[in-house]
C-alpha atoms as a PDB file:
ATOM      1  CA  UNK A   1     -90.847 -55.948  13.895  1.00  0.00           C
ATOM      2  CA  UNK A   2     -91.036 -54.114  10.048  1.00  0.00           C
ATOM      3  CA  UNK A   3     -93.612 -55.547   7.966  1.00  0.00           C
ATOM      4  CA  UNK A   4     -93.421 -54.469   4.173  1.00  0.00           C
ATOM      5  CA  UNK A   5     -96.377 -54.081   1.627  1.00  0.00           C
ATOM      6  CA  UNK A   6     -95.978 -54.198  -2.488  1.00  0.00           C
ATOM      7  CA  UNK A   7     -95.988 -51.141  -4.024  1.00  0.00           C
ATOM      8  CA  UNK A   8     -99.220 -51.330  -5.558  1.00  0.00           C
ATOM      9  CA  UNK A   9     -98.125 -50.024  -8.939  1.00  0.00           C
ATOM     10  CA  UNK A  10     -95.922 -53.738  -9.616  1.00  0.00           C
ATOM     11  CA  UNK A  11     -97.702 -56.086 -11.805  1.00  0.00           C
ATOM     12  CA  UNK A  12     -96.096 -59.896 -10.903  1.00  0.00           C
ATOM     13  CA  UNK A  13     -97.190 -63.125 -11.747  1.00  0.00           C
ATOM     14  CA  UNK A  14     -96.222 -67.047 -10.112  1.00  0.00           C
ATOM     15  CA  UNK A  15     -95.251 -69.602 -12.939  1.00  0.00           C
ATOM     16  CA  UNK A  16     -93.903 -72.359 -11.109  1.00  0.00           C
ATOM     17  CA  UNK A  17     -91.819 -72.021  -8.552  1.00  0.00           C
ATOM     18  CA  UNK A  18     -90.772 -68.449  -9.868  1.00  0.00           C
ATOM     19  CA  UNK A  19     -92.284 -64.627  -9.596  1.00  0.00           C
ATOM     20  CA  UNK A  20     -92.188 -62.143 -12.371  1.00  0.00           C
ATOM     21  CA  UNK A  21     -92.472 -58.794 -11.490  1.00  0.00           C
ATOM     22  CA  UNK A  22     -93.028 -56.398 -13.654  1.00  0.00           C
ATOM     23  CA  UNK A  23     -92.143 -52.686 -12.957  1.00  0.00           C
ATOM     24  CA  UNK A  24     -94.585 -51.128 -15.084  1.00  0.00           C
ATOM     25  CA  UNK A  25     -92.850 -47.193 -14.012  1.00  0.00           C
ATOM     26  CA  UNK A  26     -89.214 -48.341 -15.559  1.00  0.00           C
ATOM     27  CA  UNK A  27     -90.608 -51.251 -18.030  1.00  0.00           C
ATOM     28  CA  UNK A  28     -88.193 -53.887 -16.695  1.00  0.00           C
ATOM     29  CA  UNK A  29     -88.928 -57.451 -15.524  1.00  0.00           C
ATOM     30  CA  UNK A  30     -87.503 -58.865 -12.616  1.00  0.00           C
ATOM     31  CA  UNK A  31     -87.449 -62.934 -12.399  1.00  0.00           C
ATOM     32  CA  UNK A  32     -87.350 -63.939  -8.937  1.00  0.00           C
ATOM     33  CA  UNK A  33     -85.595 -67.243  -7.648  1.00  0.00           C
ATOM     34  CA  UNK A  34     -87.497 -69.571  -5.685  1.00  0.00           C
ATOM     35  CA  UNK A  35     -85.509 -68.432  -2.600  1.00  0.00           C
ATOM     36  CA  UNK A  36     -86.673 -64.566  -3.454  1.00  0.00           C
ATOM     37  CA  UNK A  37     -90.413 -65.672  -4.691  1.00  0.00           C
ATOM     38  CA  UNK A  38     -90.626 -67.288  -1.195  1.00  0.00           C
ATOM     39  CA  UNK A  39     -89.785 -64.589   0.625  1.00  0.00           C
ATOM     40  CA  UNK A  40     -91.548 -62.424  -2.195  1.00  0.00           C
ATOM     41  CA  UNK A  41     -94.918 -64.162  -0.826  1.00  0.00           C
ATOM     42  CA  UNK A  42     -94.193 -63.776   2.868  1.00  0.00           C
ATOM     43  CA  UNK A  43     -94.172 -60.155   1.814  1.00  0.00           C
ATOM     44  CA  UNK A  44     -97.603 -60.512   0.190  1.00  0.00           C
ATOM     45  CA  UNK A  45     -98.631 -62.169   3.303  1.00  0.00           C
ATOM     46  CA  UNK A  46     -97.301 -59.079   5.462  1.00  0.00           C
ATOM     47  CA  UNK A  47     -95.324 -61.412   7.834  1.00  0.00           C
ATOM     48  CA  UNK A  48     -92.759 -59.410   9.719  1.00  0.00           C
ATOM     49  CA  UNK A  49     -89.099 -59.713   9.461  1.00  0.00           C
ATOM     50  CA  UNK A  50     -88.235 -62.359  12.085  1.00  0.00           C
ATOM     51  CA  UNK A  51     -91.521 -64.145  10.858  1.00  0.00           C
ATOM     52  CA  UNK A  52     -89.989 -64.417   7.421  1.00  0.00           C
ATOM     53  CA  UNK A  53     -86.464 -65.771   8.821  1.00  0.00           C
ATOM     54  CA  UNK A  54     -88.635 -68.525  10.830  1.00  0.00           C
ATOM     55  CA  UNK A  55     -90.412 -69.407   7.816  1.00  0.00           C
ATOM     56  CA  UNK A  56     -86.885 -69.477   5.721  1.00  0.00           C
ATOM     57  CA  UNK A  57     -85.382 -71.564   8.623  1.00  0.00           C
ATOM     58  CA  UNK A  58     -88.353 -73.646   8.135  1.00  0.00           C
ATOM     59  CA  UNK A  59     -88.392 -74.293   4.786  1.00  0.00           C
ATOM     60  CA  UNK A  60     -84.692 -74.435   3.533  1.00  0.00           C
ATOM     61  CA  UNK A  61     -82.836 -75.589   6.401  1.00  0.00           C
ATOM     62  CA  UNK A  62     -80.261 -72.632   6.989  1.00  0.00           C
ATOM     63  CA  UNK A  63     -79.021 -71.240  10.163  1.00  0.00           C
ATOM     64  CA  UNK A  64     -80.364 -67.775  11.821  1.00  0.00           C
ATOM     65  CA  UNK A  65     -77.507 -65.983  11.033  1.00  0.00           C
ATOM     66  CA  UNK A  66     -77.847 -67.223   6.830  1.00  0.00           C
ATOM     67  CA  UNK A  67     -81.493 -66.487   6.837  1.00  0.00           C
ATOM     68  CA  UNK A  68     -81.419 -62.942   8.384  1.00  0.00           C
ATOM     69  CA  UNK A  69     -78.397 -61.844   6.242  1.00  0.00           C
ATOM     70  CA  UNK A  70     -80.035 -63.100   2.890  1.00  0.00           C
ATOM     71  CA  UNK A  71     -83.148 -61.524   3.718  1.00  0.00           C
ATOM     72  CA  UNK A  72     -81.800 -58.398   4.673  1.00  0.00           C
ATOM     73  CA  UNK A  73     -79.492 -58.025   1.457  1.00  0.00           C
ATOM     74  CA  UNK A  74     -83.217 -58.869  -0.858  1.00  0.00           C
ATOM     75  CA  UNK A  75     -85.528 -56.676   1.237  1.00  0.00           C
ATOM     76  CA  UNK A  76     -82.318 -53.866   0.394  1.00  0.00           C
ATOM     77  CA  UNK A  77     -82.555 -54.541  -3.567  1.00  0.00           C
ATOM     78  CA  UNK A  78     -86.331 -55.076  -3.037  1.00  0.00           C
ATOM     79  CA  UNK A  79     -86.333 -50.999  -1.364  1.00  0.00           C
ATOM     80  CA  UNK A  80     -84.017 -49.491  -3.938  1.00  0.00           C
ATOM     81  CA  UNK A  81     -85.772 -50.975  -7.261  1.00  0.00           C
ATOM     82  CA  UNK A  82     -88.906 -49.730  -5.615  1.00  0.00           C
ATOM     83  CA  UNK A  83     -90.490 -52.838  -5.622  1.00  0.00           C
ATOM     84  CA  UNK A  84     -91.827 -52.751  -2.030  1.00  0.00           C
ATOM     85  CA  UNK A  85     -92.963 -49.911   0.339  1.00  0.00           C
END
Protein backbone atom coordinates (compact mmCIF):
# COMPACT_ATOMS: atom_id res chain seq x y z
CA UNK A 1 0.00 0.00 0.00
CA UNK A 2 1.93 3.63 -1.14
CA UNK A 3 0.50 6.52 0.49
CA UNK A 4 1.68 9.98 -1.01
CA UNK A 5 2.07 13.40 0.86
CA UNK A 6 2.07 17.10 -0.98
CA UNK A 7 5.16 18.49 -1.43
CA UNK A 8 4.95 21.08 1.03
CA UNK A 9 6.36 23.82 -1.15
CA UNK A 10 2.71 23.74 -3.55
CA UNK A 11 0.38 26.46 -2.73
CA UNK A 12 -3.42 25.11 -4.00
CA UNK A 13 -6.64 26.34 -3.37
CA UNK A 14 -10.59 24.53 -3.79
CA UNK A 15 -13.05 26.87 -5.77
CA UNK A 16 -15.83 24.73 -6.45
CA UNK A 17 -15.52 21.59 -7.48
CA UNK A 18 -11.90 22.39 -8.83
CA UNK A 19 -8.11 22.61 -7.23
CA UNK A 20 -5.56 25.13 -8.24
CA UNK A 21 -2.24 24.35 -7.57
CA UNK A 22 0.20 26.53 -7.76
CA UNK A 23 3.91 25.50 -8.24
CA UNK A 24 5.48 28.33 -6.67
CA UNK A 25 9.42 26.64 -7.81
CA UNK A 26 8.37 26.81 -11.79
CA UNK A 27 5.50 29.67 -11.44
CA UNK A 28 2.88 27.61 -13.29
CA UNK A 29 -0.73 26.83 -12.28
CA UNK A 30 -2.19 23.63 -12.62
CA UNK A 31 -6.26 23.48 -12.70
CA UNK A 32 -7.35 20.23 -11.58
CA UNK A 33 -10.65 18.45 -12.85
CA UNK A 34 -13.06 17.34 -10.44
CA UNK A 35 -11.97 13.73 -11.17
CA UNK A 36 -8.10 14.87 -10.29
CA UNK A 37 -9.24 17.38 -7.26
CA UNK A 38 -10.95 14.22 -5.86
CA UNK A 39 -8.28 12.17 -5.93
CA UNK A 40 -6.08 15.39 -5.23
CA UNK A 41 -7.91 15.34 -1.64
CA UNK A 42 -7.61 11.63 -0.99
CA UNK A 43 -3.96 12.54 -1.29
CA UNK A 44 -4.34 15.29 1.33
CA UNK A 45 -6.09 12.77 3.35
CA UNK A 46 -3.03 10.23 2.95
CA UNK A 47 -5.39 7.35 1.89
CA UNK A 48 -3.39 4.64 0.21
CA UNK A 49 -3.62 3.59 -3.31
CA UNK A 50 -6.31 0.87 -3.25
CA UNK A 51 -8.13 3.22 -0.66
CA UNK A 52 -8.29 5.89 -3.32
CA UNK A 53 -9.61 3.35 -6.15
CA UNK A 54 -12.45 2.29 -3.48
CA UNK A 55 -13.29 5.75 -2.91
CA UNK A 56 -13.24 6.46 -6.96
CA UNK A 57 -15.38 3.25 -7.39
CA UNK A 58 -17.50 4.80 -4.84
CA UNK A 59 -18.06 7.95 -6.01
CA UNK A 60 -18.10 7.81 -9.91
CA UNK A 61 -19.30 4.49 -10.66
CA UNK A 62 -16.31 2.97 -12.78
CA UNK A 63 -14.97 -0.46 -12.77
CA UNK A 64 -11.58 -1.59 -10.84
CA UNK A 65 -9.71 -1.90 -13.74
CA UNK A 66 -10.85 2.17 -14.95
CA UNK A 67 -10.18 3.45 -11.52
CA UNK A 68 -6.68 1.92 -10.95
CA UNK A 69 -5.47 2.82 -14.50
CA UNK A 70 -6.67 6.56 -14.20
CA UNK A 71 -5.18 6.87 -10.95
CA UNK A 72 -2.05 5.44 -11.79
CA UNK A 73 -1.56 7.62 -15.08
CA UNK A 74 -2.41 11.12 -12.44
CA UNK A 75 -0.31 9.95 -9.48
CA UNK A 76 2.58 9.55 -12.71
CA UNK A 77 2.00 13.34 -13.91
CA UNK A 78 1.38 14.20 -10.21
CA UNK A 79 5.41 12.57 -9.51
CA UNK A 80 7.03 14.13 -12.55
CA UNK A 81 5.60 17.88 -12.13
CA UNK A 82 6.74 17.44 -8.58
CA UNK A 83 3.61 18.06 -7.18
CA UNK A 84 3.58 15.18 -4.66
CA UNK A 85 6.34 13.32 -2.68
Amino acid sequence: MTKYKINPKIAYRKIKDEIFVVDTENSYLHKLNETASFIWECIKKEMSDEEIIENLIREFDVEYFEAEKDLKEFLKTLKEKNLIL
